[in-house]
Protein backbone atom coordinates (compact mmCIF):
# COMPACT_ATOMS: atom_id res chain seq x y z
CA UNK A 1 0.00 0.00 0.00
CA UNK A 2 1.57 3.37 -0.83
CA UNK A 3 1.89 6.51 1.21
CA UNK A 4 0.72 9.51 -0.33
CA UNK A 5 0.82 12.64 2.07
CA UNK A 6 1.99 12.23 5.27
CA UNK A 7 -1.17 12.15 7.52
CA UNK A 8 -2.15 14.93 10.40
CA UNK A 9 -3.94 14.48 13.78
CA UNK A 10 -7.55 15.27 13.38
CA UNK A 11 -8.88 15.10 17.03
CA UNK A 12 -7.34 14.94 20.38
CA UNK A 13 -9.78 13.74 23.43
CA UNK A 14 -9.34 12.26 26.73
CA UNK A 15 -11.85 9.47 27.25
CA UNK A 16 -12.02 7.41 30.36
CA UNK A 17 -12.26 4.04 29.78
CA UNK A 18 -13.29 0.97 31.87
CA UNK A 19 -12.97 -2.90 31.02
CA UNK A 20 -15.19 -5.58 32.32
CA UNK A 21 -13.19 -6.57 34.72
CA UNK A 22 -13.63 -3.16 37.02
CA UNK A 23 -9.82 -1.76 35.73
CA UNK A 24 -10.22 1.47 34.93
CA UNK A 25 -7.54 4.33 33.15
CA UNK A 26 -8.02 7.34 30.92
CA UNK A 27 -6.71 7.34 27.18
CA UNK A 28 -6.34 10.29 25.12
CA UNK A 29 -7.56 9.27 21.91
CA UNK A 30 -6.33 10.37 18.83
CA UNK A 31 -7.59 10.65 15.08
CA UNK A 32 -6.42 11.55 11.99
CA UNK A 33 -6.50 13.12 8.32
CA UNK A 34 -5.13 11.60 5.23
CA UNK A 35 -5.03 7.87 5.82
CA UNK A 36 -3.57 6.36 3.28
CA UNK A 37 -6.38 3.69 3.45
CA UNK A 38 -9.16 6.16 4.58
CA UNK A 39 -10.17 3.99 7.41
CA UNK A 40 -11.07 5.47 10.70
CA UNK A 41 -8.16 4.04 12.47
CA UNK A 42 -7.26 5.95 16.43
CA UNK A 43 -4.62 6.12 18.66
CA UNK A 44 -4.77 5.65 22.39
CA UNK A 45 -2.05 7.36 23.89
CA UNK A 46 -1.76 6.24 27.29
CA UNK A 47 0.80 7.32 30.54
CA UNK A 48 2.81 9.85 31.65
CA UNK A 49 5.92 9.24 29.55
CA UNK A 50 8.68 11.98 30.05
CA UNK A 51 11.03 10.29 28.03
CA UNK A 52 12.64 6.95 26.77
CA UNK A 53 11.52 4.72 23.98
CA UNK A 54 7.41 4.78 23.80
CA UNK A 55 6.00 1.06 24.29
CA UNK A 56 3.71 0.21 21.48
CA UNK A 57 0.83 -2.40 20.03
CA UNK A 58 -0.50 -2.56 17.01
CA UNK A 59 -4.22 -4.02 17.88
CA UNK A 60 -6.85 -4.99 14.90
CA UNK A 61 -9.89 -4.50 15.57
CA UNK A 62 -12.16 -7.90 16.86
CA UNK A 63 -15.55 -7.06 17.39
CA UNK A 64 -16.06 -10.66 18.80
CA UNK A 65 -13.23 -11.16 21.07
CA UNK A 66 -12.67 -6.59 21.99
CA UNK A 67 -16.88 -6.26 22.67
CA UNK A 68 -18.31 -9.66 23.09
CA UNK A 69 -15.66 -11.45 24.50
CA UNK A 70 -15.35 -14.32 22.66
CA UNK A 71 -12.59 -17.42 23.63
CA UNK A 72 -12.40 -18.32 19.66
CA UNK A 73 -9.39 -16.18 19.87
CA UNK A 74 -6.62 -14.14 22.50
CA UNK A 75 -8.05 -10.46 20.87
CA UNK A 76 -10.03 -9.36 23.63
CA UNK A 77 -7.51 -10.44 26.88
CA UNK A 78 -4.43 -8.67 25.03
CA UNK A 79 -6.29 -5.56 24.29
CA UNK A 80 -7.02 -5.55 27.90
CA UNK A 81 -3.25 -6.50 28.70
CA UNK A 82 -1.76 -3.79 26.21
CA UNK A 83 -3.75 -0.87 27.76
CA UNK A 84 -3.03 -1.87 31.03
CA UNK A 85 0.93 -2.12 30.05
CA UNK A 86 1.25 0.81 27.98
CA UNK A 87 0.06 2.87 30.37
CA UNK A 88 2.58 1.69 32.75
CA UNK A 89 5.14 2.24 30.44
CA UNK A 90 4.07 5.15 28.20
CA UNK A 91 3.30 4.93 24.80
CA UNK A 92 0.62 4.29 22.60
CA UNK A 93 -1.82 1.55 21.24
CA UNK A 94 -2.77 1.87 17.79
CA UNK A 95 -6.31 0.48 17.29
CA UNK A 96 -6.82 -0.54 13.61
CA UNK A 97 -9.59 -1.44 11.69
CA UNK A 98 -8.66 -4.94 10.26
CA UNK A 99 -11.18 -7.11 11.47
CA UNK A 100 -9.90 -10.48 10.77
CA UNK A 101 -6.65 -10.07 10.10
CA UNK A 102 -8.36 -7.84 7.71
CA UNK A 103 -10.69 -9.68 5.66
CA UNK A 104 -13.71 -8.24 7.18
CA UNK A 105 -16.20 -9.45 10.21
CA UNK A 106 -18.26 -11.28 7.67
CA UNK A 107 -15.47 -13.14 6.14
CA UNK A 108 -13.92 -13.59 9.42
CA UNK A 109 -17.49 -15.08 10.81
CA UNK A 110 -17.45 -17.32 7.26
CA UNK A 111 -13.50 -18.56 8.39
CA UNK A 112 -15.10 -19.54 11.55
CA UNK A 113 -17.71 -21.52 9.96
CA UNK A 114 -14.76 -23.50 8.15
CA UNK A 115 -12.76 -23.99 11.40
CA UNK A 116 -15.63 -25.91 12.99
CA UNK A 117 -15.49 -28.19 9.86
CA UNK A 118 -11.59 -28.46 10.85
CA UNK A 119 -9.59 -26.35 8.86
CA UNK A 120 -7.19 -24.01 11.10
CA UNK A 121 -7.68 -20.18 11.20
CA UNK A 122 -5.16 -19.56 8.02
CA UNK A 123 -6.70 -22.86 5.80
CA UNK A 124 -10.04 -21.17 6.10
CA UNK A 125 -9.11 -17.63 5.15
CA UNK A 126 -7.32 -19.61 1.66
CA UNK A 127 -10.40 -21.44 1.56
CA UNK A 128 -12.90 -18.32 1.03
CA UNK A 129 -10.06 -16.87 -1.41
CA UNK A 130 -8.93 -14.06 0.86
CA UNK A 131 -5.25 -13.81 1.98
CA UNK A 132 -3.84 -15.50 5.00
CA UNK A 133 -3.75 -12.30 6.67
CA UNK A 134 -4.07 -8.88 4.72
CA UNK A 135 -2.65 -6.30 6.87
CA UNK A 136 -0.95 -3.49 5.64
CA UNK A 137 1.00 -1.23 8.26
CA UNK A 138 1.43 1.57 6.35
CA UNK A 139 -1.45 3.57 7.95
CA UNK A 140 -0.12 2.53 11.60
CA UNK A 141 3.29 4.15 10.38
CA UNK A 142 1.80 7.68 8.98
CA UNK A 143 -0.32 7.37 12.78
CA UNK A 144 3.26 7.39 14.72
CA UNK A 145 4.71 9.83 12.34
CA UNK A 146 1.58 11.96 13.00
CA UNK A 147 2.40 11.37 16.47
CA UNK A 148 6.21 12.04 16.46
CA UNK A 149 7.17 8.57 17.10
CA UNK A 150 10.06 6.60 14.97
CA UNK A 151 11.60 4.43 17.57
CA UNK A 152 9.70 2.09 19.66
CA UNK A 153 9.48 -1.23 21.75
CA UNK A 154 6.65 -3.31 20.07
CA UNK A 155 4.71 -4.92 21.79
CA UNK A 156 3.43 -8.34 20.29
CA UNK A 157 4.05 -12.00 19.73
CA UNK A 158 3.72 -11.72 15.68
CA UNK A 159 6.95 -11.14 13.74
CA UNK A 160 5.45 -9.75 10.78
CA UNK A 161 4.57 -6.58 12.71
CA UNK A 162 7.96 -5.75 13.49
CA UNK A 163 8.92 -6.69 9.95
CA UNK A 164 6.74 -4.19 8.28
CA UNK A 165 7.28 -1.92 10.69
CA UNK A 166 11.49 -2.06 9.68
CA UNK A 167 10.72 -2.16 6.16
CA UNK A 168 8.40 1.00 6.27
CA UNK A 169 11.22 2.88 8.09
CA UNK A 170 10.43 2.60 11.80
CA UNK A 171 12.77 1.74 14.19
CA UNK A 172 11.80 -0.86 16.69
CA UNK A 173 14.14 -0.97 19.16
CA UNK A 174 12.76 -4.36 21.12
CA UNK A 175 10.24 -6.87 20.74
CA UNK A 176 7.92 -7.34 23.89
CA UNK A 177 5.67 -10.19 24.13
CA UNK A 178 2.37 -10.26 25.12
CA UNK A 179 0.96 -12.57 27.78
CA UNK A 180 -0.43 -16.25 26.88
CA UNK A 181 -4.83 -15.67 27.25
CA UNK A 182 -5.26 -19.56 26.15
CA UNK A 183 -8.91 -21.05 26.66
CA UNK A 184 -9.83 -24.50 25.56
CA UNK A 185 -11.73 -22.59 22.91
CA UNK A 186 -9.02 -21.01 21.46
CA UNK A 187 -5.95 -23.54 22.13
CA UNK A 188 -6.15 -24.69 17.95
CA UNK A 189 -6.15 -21.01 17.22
CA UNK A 190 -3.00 -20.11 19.14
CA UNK A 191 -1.42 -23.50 18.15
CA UNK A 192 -1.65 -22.37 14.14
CA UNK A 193 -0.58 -19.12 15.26
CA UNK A 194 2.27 -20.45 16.71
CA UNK A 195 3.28 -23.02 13.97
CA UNK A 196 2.38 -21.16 10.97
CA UNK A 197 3.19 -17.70 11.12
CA UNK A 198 5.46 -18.39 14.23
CA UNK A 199 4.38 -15.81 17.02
CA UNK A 200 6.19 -16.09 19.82
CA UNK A 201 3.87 -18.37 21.96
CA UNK A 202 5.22 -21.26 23.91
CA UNK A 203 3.58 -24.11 22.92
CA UNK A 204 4.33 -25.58 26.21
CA UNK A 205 2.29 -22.46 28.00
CA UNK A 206 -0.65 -23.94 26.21
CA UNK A 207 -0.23 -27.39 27.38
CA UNK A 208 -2.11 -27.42 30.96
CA UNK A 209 -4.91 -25.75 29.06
CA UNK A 210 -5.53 -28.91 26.83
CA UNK A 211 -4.90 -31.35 29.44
């Protein structure tokens, strides 16, 4: 995906927010002009950071795991985990629109549909025709430039992330993991995730879950 114009902050509000399970902190959230994608991608810029190297997570959006807290997946337990470390650290959580690793919440609801016939998360995506996972970066890049920000410590458990965050000329300084959020429900999930597109989960974290 090319960038065009650099992009500009559009809005800056503080919002208090509060997750289900009672933790509570307040986020000023950020939007912006000239997207390259012209989604309506924010920024959630979170602690008091004076200085040092910003900790940062790029989060896709997952209406069923973020909102209805679903077990199919990890999406809704490392939102929860990244705001809560972010803050602690300073920095900023990114929170893109790319339901289902961007193929859309119908698509993503289709995938699912294939998994319970016993395909893993990536065979079903190939199955439908869509791409194992269609993120492009580029708009979280123009959001940090935006934002002043072209070193940081990432924090996730997928490669790729930091990979297109290198190649699109960010410098990220260290890779973080998240946390381990395995359910019964979601142990095949993490597995493929872990096997396929090797994120940085111990398998062997996941192994009281199953037994």
């Amino acid at each position: 995906m090319p960038t065009s114009t650099p992009a500009a902050v559009r809005t800056r509000v503080r919002i208090p927010l509060r997750f289900a399970d009672g933790y509570s902190v307040t986020a000023e959230v950020v939007t912006f002009h000239g997207l390259v994608d012209g989604a309506e991608h924010i920024a959630l810029v979170l602690g008091g950071r004076t200085g040092g190297t910003p900790l940062v997570r790029l989060h896709s959006e997952c209406l069923t795991g973020d909102v209805f807290g679903s077990a199919r997946c990890d999406c809704g337990p490392q939102l929860r985990e990244a705001v809560a470390r972010i803050d602690g650290a300073g920095g900023v959580l990114l929170y893109l629109r790319q339901e289902g690793r961007g193929i859309g919440l119908y698509n993503k609801l289709d995938a699912y549909a294939l998994q319970d016939a016993g395909l893993d998360t990536y065979q079903a995506n190939t199955a439908l025709g869509l791409p194992e996972d269609a993120r492009d970066y580029t708009p979280a890049v123009q959001m940090l430039a935006a934002l002043g920000v072209a070193e940081l410590d990432l924090l996730t458990n997928n490669p790729d992330k930091a990979r297109q965050l290198r190649e699109l000329g960010i410098t990220v300084a260290e890779t973080v993991p998240t946390g381990v959020h395995a359910t019964p429900d979601n142990l095949r999930y993490l597995h493929a995730k872990a096997a396929h597109t090797h994120h940085t989960i111990a398998l062997s974290d996941l192994a009281h879950v199953a037994g």
